[in-house]
N, C-alpha and C. Protein backbone atom coordinates (compact mmCIF):
# COMPACT_ATOMS: atom_id res chain seq x y z
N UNK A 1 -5.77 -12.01 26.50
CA UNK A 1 -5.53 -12.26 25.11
C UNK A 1 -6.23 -11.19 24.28
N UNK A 2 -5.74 -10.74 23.06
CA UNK A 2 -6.16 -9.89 22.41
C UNK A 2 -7.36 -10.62 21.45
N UNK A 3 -7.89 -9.38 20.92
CA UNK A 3 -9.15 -10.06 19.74
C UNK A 3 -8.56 -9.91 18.36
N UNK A 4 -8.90 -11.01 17.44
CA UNK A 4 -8.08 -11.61 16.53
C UNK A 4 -8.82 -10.29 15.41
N UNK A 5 -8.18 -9.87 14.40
CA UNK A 5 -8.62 -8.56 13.62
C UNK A 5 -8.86 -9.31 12.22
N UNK A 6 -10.24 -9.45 12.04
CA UNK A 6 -11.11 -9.76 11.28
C UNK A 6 -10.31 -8.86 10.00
N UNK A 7 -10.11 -10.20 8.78
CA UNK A 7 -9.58 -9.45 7.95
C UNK A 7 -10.37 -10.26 6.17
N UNK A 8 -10.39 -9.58 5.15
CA UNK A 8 -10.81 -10.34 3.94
C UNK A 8 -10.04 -10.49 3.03
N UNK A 9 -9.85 -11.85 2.77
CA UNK A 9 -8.47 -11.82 1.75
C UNK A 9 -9.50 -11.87 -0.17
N UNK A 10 -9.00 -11.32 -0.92
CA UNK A 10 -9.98 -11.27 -2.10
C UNK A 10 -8.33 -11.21 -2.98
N UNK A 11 -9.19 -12.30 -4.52
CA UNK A 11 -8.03 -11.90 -5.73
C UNK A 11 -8.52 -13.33 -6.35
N UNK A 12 -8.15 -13.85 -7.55
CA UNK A 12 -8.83 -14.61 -8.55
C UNK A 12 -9.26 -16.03 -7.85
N UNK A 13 -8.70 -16.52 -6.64
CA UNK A 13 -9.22 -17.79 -6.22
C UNK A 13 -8.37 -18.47 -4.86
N UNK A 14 -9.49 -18.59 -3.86
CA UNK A 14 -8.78 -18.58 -2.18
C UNK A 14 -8.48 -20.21 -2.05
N UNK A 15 -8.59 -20.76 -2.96
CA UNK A 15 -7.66 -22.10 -3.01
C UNK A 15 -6.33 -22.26 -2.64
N UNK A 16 -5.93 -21.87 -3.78
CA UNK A 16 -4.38 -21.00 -3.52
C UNK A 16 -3.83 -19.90 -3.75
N UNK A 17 -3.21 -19.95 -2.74
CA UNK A 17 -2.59 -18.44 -2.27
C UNK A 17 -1.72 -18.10 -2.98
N UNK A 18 -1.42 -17.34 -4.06
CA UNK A 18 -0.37 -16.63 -4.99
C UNK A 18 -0.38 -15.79 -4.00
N UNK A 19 0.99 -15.30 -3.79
CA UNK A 19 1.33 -13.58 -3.82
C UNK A 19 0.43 -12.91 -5.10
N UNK A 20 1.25 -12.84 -6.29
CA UNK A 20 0.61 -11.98 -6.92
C UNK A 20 -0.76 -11.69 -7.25
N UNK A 21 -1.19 -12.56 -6.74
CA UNK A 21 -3.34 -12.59 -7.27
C UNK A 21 -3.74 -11.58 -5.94
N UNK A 22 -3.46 -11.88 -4.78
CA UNK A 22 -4.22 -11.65 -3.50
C UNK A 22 -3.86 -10.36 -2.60
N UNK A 23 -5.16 -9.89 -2.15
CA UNK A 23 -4.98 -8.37 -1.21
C UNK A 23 -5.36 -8.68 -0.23
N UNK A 24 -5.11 -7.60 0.74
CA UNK A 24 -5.99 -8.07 2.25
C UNK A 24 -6.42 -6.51 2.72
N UNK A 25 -7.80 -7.34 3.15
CA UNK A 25 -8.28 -5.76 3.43
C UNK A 25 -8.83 -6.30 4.66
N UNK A 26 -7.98 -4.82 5.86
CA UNK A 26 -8.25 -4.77 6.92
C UNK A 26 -8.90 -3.77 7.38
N UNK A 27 -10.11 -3.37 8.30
CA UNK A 27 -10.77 -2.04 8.86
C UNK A 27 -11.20 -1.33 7.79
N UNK A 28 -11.21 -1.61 6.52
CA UNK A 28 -11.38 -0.54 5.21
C UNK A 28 -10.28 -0.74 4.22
N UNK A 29 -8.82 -0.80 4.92
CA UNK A 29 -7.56 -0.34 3.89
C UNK A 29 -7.28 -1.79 3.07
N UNK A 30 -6.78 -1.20 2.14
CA UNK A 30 -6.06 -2.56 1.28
C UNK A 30 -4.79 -2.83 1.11
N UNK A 31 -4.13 -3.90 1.51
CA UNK A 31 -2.68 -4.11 1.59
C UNK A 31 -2.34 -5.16 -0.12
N UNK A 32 -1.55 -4.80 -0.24
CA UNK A 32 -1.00 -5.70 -1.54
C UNK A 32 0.09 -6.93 -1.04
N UNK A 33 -0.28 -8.08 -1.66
CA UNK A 33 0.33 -9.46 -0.20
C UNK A 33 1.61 -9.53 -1.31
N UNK A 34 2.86 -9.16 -1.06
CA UNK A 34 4.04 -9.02 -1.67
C UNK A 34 4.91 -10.57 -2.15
N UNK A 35 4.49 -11.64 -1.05
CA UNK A 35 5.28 -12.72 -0.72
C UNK A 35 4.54 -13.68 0.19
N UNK A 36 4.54 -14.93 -0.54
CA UNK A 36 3.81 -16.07 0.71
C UNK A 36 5.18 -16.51 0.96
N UNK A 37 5.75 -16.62 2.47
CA UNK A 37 7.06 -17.00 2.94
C UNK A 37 6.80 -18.32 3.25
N UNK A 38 5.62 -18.58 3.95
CA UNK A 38 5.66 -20.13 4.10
C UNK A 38 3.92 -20.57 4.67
N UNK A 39 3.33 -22.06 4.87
CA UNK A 39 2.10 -22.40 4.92
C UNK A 39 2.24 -23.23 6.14
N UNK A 40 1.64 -23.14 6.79
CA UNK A 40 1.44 -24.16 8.14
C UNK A 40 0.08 -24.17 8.92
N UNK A 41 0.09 -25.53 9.59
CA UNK A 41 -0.92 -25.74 10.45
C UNK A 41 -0.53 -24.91 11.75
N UNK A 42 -1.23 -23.92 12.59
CA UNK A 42 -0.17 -23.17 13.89
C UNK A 42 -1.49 -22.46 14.65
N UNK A 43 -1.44 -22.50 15.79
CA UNK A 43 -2.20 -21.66 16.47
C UNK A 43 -1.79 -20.22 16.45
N UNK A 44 -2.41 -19.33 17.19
CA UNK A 44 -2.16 -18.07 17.59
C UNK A 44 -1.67 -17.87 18.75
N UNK A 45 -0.79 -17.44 19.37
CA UNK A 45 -0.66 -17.14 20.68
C UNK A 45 -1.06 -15.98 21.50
N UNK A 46 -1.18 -14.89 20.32
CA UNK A 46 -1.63 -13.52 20.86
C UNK A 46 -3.14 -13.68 20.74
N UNK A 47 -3.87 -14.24 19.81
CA UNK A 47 -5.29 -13.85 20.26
C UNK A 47 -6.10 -15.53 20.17
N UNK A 48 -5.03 -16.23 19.98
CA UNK A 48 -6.07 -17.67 20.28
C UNK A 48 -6.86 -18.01 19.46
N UNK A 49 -6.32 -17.83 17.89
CA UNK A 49 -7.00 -18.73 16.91
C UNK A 49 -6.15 -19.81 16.44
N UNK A 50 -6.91 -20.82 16.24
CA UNK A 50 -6.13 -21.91 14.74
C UNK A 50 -6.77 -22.08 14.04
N UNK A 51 -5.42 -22.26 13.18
CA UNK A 51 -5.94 -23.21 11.65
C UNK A 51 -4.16 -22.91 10.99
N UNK A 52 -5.14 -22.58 9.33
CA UNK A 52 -3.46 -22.22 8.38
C UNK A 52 -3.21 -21.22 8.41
N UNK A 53 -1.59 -21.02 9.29
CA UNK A 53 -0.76 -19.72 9.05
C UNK A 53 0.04 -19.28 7.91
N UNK A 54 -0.59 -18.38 7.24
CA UNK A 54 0.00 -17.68 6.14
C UNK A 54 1.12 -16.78 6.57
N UNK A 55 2.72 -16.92 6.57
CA UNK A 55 3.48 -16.04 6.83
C UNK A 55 3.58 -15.41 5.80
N UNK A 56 3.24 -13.80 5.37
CA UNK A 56 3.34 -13.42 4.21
C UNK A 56 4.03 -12.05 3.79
N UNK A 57 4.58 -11.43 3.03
CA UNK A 57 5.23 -10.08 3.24
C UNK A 57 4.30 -9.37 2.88
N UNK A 58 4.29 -7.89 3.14
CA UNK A 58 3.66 -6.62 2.71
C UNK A 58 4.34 -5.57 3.17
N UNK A 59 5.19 -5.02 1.73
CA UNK A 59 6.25 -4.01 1.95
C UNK A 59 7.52 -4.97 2.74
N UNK A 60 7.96 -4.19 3.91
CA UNK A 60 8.64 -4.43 4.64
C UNK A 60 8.76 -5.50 5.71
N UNK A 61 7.23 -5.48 6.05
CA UNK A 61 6.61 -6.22 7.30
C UNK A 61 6.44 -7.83 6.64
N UNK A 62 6.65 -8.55 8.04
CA UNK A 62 6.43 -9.95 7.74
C UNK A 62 5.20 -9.93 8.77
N UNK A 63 3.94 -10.81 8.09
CA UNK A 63 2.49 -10.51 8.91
C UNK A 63 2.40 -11.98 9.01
N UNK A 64 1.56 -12.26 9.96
CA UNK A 64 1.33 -13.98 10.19
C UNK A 64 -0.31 -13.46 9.52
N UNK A 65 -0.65 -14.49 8.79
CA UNK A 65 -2.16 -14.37 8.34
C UNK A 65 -2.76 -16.34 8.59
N UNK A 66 -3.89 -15.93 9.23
CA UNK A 66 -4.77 -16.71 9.59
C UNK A 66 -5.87 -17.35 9.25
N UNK A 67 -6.11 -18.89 8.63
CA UNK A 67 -7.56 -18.82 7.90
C UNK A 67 -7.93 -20.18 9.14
N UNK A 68 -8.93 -19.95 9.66
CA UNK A 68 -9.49 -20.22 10.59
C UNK A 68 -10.86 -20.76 10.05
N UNK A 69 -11.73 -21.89 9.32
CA UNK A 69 -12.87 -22.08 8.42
C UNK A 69 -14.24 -21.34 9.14
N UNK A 70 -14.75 -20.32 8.83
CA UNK A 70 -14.76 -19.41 7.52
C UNK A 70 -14.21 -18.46 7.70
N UNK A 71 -13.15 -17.91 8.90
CA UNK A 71 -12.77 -16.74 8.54
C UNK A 71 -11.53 -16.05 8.09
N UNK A 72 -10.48 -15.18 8.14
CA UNK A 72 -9.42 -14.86 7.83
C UNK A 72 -9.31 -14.42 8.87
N UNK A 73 -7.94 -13.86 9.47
CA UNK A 73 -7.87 -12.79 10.81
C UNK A 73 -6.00 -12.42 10.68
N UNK A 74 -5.41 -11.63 11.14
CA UNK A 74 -4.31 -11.36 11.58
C UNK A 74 -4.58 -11.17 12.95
N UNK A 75 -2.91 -11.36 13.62
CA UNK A 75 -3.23 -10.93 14.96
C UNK A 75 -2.64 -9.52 15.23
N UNK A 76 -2.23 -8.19 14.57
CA UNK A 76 -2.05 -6.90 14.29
C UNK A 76 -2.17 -6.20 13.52
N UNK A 77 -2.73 -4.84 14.08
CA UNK A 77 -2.58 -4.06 12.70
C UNK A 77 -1.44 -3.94 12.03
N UNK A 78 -1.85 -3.37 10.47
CA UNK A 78 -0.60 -2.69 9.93
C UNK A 78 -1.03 -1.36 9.60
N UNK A 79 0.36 -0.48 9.66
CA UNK A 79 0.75 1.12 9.78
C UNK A 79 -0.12 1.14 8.10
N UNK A 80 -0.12 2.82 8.16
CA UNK A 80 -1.13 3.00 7.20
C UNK A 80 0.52 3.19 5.96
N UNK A 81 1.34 3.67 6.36
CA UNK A 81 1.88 3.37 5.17
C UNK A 81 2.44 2.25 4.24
N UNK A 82 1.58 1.08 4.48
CA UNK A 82 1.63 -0.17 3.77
C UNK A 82 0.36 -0.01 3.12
N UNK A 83 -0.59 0.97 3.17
CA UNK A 83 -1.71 0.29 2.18
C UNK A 83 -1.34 0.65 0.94
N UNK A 84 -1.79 -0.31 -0.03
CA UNK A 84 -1.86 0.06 -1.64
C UNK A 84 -2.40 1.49 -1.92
């Protein structure tokens, strides 16, 4: 199993998830979260976390995002031409 990629979601309040309020910054870069597609309770299969899966857009890409209490994680990177 892979290791889950520690990520920080920041923007006016992690209650709820707007698209338009919220970024995600992964390794350094900052992605702009385009679209919340949908909210669920779901494990991970690639690196073996649970909690709430954020399916969310950025650009092109549809990313599964992960809040796991206390942390955030995706289970891949994204290409550098998605950062803001």
């Amino acid at each position: 199993m892979d290791d889950p990629l520690q990520c920080d979601l920041f923007g006016d309040a992690e209650d709820t998830l707007k698209a338009e309020r919220f970024n995600l910054a992964i390794d350094g870069k900052i992605y702009a979260i385009d679209d919340v597609r949908s909210i669920r309770r779901s494990s991970s299969r690639k690196v073996g976390g649970d909690g709430i899966c954020y399916t969310i857009r950025i650009g092109e890409r549809i990313i599964q995002l992960y809040y796991e209490d206390p942390r955030w994680f995706v289970e891949e990177l994204l290409s550098d031409e998605l950062v803001s």
